[in-house]
N, C-alpha and C. Protein backbone atom coordinates (compact mmCIF):
# COMPACT_ATOMS: atom_id res chain seq x y z
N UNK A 1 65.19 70.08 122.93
CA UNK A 1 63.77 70.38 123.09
C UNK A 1 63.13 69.27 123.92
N UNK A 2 62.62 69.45 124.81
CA UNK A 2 62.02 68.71 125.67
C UNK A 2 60.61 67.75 125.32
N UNK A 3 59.87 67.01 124.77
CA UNK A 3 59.22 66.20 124.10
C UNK A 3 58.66 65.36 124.57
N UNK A 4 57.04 65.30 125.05
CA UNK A 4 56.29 64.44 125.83
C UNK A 4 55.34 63.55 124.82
N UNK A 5 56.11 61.81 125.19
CA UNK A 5 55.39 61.33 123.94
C UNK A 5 54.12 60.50 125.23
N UNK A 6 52.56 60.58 124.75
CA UNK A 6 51.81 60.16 125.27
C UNK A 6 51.15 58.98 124.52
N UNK A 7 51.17 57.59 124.66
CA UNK A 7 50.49 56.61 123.59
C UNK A 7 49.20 56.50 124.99
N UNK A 8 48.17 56.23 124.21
CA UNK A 8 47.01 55.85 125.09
C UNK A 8 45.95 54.83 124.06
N UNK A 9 45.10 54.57 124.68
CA UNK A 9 44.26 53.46 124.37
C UNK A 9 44.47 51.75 125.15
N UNK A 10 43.28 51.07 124.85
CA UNK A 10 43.04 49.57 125.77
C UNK A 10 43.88 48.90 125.35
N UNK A 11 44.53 48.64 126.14
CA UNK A 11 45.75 47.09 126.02
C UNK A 11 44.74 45.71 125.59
N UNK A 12 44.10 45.73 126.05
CA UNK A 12 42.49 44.48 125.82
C UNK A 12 41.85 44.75 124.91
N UNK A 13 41.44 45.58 123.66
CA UNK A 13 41.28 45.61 123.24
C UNK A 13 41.96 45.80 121.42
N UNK A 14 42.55 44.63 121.26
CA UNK A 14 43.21 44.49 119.79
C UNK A 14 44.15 45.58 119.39
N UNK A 15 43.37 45.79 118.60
CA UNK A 15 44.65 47.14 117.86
C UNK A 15 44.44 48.51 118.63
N UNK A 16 43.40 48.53 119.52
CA UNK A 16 43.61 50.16 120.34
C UNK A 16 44.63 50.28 121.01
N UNK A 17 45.71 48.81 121.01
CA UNK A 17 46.63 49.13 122.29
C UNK A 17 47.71 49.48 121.45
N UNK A 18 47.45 49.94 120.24
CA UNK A 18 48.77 50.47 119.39
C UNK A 18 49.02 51.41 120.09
N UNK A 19 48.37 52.52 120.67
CA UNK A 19 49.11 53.86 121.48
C UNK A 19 50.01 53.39 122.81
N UNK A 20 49.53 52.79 123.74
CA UNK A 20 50.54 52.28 124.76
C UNK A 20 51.51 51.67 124.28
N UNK A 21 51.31 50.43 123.18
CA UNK A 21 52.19 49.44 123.05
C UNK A 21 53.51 50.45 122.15
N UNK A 22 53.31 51.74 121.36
CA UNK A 22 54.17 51.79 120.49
C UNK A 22 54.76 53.22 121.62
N UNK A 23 53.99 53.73 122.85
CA UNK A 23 54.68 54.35 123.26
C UNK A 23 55.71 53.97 124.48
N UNK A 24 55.45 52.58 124.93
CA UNK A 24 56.34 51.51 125.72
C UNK A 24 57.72 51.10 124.49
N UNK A 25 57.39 51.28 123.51
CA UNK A 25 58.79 50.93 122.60
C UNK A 25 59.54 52.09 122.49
N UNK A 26 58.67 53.31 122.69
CA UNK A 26 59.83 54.25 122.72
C UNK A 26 60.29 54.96 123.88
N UNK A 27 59.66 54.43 124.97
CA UNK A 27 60.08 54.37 126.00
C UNK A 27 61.44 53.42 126.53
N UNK A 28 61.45 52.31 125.99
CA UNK A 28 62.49 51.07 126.07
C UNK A 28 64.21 51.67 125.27
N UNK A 29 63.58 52.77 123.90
CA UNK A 29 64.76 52.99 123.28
C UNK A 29 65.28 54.20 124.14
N UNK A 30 64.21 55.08 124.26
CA UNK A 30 65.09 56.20 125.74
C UNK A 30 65.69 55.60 126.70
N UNK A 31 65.21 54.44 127.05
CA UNK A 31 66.07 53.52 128.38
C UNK A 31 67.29 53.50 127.62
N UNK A 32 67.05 52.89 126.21
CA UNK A 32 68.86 52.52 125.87
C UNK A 32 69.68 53.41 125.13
N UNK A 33 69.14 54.54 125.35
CA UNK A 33 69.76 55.76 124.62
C UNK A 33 69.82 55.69 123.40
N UNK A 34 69.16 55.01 123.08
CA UNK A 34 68.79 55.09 121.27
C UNK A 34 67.81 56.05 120.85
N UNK A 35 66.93 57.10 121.77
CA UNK A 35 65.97 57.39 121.33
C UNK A 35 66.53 58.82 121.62
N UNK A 36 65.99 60.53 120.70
CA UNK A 36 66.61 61.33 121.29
C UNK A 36 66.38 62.26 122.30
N UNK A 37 67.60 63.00 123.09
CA UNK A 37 67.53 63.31 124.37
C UNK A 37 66.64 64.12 124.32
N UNK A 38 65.95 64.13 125.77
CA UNK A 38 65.38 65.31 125.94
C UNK A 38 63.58 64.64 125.97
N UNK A 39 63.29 63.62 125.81
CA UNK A 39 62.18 62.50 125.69
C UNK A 39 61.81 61.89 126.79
N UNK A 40 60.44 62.52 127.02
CA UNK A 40 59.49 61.47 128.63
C UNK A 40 58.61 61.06 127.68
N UNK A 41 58.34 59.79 128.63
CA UNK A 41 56.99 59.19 127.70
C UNK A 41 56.29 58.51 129.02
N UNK A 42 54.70 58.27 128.27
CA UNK A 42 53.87 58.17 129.37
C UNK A 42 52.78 57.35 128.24
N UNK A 43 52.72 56.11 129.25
CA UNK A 43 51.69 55.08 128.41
C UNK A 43 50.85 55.14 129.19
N UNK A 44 49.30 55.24 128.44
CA UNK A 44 48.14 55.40 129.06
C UNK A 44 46.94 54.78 128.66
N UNK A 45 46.10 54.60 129.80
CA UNK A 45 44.98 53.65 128.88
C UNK A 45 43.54 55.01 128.14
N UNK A 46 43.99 55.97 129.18
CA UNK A 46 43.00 57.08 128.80
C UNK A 46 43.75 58.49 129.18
N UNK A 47 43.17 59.62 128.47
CA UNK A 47 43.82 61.01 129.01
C UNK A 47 43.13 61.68 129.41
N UNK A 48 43.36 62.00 131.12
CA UNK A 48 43.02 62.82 131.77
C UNK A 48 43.39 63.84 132.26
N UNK A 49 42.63 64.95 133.44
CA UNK A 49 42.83 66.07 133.21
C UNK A 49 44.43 66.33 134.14
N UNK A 50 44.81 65.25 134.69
CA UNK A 50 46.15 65.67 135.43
C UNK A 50 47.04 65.96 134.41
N UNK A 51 46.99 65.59 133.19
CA UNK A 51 48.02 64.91 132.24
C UNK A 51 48.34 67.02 131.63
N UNK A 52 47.49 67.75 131.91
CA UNK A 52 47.68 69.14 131.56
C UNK A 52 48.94 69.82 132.49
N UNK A 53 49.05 69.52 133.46
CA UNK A 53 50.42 70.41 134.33
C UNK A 53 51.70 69.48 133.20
N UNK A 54 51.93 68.25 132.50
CA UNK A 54 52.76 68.02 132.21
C UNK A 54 53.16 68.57 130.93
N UNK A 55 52.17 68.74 130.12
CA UNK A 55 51.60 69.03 128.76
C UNK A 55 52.56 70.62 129.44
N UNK A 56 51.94 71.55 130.40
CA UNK A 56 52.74 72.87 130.32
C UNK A 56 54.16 72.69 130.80
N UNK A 57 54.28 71.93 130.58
CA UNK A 57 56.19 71.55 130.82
C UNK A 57 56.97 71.51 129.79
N UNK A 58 56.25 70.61 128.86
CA UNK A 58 56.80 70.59 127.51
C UNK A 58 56.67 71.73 126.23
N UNK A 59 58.23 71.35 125.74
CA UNK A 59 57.46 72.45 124.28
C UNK A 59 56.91 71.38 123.46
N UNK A 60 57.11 70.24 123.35
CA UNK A 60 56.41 69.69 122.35
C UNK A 60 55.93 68.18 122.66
N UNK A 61 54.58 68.26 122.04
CA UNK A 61 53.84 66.59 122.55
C UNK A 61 53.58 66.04 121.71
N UNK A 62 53.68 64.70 121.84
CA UNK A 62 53.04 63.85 120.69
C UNK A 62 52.21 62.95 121.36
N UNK A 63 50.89 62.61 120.70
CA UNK A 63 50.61 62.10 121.22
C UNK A 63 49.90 60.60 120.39
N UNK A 64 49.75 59.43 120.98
CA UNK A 64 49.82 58.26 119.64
C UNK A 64 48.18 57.98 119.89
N UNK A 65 47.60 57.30 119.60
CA UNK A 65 46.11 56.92 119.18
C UNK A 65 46.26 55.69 118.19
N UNK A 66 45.16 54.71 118.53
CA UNK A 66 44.75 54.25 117.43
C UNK A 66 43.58 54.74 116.79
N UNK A 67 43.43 54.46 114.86
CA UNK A 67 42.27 55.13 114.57
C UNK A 67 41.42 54.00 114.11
N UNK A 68 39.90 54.34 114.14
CA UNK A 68 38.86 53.33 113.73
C UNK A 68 38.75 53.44 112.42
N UNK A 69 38.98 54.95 111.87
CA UNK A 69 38.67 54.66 110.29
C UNK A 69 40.22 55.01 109.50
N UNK A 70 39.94 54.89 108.20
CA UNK A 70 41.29 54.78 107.56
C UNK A 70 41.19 53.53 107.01
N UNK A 71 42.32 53.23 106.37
CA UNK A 71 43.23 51.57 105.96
C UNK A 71 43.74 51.32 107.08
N UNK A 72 43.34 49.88 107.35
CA UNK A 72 44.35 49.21 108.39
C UNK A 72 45.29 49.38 108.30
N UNK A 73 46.95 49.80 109.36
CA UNK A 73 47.75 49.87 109.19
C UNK A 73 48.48 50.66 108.53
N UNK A 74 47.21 52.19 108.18
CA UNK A 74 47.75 53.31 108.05
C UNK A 74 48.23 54.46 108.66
N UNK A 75 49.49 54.55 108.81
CA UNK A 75 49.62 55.84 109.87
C UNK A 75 49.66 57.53 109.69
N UNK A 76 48.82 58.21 109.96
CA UNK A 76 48.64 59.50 109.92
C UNK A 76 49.51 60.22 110.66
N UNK A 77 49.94 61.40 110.66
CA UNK A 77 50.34 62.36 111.31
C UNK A 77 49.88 63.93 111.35
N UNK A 78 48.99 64.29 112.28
CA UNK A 78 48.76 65.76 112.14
C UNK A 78 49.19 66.72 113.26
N UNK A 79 49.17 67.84 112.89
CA UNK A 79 49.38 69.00 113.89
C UNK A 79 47.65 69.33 114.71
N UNK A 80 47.85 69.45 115.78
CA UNK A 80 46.91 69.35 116.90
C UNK A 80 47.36 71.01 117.11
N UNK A 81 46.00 71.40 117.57
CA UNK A 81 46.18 73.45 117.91
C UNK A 81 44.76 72.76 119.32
N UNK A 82 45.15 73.68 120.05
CA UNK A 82 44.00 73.73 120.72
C UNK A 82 42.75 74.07 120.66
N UNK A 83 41.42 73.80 121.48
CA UNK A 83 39.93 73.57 121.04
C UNK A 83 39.21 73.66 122.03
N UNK A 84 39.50 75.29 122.27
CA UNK A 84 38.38 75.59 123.75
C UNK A 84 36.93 75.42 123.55
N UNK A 85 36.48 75.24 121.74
CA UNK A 85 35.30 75.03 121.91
C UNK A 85 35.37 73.43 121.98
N UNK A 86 36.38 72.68 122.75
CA UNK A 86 35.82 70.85 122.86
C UNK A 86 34.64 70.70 123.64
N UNK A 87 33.36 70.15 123.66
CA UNK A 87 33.11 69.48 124.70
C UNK A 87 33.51 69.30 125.63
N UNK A 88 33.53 69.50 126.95
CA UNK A 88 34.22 69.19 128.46
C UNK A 88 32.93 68.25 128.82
N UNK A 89 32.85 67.23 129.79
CA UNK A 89 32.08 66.42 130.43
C UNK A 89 32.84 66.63 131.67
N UNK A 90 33.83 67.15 131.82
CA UNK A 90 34.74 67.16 132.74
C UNK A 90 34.45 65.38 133.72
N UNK A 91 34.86 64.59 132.91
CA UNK A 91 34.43 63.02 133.41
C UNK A 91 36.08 62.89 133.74
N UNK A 92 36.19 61.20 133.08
CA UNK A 92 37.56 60.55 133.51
C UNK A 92 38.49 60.79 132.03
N UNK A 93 37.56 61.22 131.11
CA UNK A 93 38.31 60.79 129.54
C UNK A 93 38.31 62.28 129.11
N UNK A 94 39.18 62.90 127.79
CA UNK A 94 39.75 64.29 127.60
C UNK A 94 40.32 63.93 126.31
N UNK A 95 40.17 64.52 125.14
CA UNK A 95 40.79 64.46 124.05
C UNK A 95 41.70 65.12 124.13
N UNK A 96 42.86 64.90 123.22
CA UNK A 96 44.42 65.82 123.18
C UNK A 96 43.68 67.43 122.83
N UNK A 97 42.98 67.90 122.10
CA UNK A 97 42.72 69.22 121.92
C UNK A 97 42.20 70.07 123.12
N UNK A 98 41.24 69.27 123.99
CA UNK A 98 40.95 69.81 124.83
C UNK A 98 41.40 70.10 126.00
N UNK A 99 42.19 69.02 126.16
CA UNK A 99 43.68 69.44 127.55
C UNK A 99 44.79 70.25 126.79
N UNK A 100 44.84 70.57 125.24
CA UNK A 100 45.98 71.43 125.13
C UNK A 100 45.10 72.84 125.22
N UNK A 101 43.74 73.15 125.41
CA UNK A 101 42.79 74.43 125.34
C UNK A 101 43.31 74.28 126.77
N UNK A 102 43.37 73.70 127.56
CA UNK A 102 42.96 73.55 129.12
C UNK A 102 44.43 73.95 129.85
N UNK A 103 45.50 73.90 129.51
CA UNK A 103 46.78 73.89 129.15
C UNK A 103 46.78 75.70 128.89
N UNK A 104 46.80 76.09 127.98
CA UNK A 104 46.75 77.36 127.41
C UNK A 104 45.54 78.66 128.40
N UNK A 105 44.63 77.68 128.81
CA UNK A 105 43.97 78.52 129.18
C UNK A 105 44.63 79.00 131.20
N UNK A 106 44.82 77.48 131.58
CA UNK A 106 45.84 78.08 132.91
C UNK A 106 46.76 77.98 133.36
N UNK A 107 47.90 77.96 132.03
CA UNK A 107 49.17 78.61 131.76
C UNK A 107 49.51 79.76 130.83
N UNK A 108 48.54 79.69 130.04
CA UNK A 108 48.93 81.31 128.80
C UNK A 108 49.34 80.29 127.60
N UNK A 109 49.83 79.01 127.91
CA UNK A 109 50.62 78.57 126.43
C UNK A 109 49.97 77.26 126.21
N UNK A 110 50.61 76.24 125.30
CA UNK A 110 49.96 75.07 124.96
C UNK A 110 51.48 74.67 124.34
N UNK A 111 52.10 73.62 124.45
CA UNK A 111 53.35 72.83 123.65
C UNK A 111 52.65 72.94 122.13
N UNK A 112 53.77 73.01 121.09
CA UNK A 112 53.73 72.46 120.04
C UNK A 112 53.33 71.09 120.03
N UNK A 113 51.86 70.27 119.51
CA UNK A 113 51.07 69.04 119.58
C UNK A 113 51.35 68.75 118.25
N UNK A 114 51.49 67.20 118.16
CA UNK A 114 51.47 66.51 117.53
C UNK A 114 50.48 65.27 117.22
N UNK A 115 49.57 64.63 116.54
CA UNK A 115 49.24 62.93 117.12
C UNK A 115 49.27 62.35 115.78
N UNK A 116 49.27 61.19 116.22
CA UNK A 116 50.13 59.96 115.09
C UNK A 116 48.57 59.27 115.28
N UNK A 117 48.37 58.41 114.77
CA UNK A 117 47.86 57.83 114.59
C UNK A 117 47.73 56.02 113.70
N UNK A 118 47.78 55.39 113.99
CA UNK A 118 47.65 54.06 112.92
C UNK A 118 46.45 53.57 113.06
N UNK A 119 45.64 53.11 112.12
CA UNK A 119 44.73 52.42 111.42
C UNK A 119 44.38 51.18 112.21
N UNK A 120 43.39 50.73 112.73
CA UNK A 120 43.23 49.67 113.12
C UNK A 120 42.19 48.72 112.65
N UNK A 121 42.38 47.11 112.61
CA UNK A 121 41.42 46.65 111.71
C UNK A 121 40.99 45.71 113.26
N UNK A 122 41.11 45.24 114.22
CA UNK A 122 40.82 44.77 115.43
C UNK A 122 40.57 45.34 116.38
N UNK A 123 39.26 45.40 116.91
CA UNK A 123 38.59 45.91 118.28
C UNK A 123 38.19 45.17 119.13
N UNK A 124 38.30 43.68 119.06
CA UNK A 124 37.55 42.96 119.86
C UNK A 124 37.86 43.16 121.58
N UNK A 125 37.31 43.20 122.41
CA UNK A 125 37.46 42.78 123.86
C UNK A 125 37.96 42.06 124.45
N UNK A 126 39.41 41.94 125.09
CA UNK A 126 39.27 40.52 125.95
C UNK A 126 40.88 39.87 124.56
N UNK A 127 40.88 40.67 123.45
CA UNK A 127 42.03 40.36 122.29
C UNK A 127 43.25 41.22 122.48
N UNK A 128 44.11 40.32 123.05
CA UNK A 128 45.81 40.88 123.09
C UNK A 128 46.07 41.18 121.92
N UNK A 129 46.46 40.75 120.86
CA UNK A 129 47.08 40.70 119.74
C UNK A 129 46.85 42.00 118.91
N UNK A 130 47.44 42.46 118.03
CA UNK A 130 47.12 43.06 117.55
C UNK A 130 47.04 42.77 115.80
N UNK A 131 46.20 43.21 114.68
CA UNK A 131 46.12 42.54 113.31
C UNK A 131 47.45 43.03 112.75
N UNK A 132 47.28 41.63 112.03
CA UNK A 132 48.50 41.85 110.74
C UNK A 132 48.75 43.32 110.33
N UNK A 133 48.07 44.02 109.80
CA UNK A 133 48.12 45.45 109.21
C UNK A 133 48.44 46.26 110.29
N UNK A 134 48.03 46.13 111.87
CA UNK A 134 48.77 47.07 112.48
C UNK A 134 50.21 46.71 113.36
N UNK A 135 50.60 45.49 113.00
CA UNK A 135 51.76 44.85 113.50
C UNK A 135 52.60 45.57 112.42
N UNK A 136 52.14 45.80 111.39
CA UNK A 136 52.97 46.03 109.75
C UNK A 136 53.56 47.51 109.88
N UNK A 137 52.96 48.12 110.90
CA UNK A 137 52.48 49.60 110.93
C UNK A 137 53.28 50.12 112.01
N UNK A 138 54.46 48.85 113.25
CA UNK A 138 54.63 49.33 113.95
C UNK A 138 56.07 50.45 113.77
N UNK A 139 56.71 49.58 112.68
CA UNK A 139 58.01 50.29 112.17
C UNK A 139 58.01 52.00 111.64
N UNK A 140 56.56 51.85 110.59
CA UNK A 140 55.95 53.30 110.31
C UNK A 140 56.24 54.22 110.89
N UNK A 141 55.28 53.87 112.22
CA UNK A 141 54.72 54.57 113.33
C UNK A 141 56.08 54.92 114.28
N UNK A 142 56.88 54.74 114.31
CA UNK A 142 58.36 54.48 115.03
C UNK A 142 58.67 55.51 114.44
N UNK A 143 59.04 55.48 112.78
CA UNK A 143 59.90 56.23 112.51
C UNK A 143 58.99 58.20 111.92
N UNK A 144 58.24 57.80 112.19
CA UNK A 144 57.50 59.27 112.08
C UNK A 144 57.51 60.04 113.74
N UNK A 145 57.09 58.82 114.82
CA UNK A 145 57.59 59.64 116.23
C UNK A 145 58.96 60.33 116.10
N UNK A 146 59.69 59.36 115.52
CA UNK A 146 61.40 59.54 115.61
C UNK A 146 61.62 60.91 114.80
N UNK A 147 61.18 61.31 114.18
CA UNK A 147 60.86 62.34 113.04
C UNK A 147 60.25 63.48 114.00
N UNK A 148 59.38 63.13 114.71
CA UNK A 148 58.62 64.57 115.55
C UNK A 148 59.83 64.63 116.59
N UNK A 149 60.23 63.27 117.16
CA UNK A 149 61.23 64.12 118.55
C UNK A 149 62.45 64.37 118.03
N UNK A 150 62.79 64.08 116.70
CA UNK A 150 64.06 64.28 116.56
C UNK A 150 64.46 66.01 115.74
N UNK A 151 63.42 66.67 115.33
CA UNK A 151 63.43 67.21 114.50
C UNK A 151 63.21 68.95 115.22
N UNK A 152 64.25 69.79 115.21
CA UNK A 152 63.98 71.22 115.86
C UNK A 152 62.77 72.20 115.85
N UNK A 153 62.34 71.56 114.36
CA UNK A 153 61.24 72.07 113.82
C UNK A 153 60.61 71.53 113.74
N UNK A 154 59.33 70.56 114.15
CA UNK A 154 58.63 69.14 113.57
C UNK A 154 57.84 70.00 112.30
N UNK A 155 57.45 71.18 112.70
CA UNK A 155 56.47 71.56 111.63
C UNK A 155 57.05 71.93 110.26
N UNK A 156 58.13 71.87 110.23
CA UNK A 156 59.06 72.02 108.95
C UNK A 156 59.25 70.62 108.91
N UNK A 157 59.25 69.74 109.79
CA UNK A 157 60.50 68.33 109.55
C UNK A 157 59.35 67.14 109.07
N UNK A 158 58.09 67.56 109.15
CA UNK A 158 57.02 66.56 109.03
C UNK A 158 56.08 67.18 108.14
N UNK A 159 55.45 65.83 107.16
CA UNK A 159 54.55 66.19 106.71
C UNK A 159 53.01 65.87 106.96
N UNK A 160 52.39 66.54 107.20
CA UNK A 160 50.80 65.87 108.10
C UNK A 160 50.49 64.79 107.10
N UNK A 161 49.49 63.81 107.09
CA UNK A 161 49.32 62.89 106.20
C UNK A 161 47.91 62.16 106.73
C-alpha cells in the first residue's frame, strides 16, 4: 500500500517542529530500510494546495501535527474524512481535511487519512529544542506512524485516541 507520511509545522518554534522533526525520522528509517515499503514522506513547514495531486496518488496519508491542547507529550491518533464544508481562504496555509475535500472533489477520491498528533508544552519563537514531554513522546509517536504504514487495514490496526 502506498503511504504518504506528511509532518508539518515551525522548526523555530519549540515543540511545533514535532511534525517535520518526527517526519525526517521516518524518512531516515525508509533511507535504511527499516521503515515499511511502499513509504514517501514529505516534511513541511505548512500544507498547501500543491500537496493535493500527491494526496491523489496515495491510498493512504498520514499526516503528523503538533497539538496546543491536550497533556504535553500526548499523542493522539484519528481518522481524518474529508470537509468540503472547511473554510478555503484559498491563501498559503490548508488544513489536512480540506485538501483531502479538494482531493476528492478533482479526482472523485480522497486516500484513506490519518493524523497523529503529540501534545506540546513549548511555543516559543526563535526555540530549537523541543520540551521534555515532547522529546518523551518521540518514541510514541514513531510507533503509532509505524502502526498506520505498517498495517493493511489501519482502520482495523489502530485505535483513534
Amino acid at each position: 500500500m502506498h503511504t504518504l507520511v506528511i509532518g508539518y509545522g515551525s522548526p523555530i518554534r519549540g515543540d511545533d517542529a514535532l511534525g517535520p522533526l518526527l517526519a525526517d525520522l521516518v524518512a531516515g528509517a525508509v533511507a535504511e530500510g527499516t521503515w515499511p515499503a511502499g513509504t514517501q514522506v514529505q516534511s513541511r513547514h505548512i500544507l498547501t494546495a500543491e500537496l493535493v495531486e500527491d494526496l491523489q496518488r496515495a491510498e493512504r496519508v498520514v499526516f503528523i501535527d503538533a497539538a496546543a491542547d491536550g497533556t504535553p507529550g500526548e499523542v493522539c491518533t484519528r481518522r481524518l474524512e474529508p470537509d468540503p464544508s472547511a473554510p478555503s481562504t484559498m491563501a498559503h496555509f490548508h488544513g489536512p481535511r480540506e485538501l483531502l475535500a479538494w482531493c476528492e472533489g478533482l479526482y472523485g477520491s480522497a486516500p484513506q487519512a490519518w493524523l497523529v498528533t503529540v501534545s506540546g508544552a513549548a511555543w516559543d519563537y526563535g526555540h530549537f529544542d523541543l520540551s521534555p514531554a515532547a522529546r518523551a513522546a518521540l518514541h510514541p509517536a514513531l510507533a503509532a506512524l509505524r502502526t498506520l504504514c505498517t498495517s493493511s487495514d489501519a482502520a482495523g490496526g489502530i485505535a483513534a485516541s
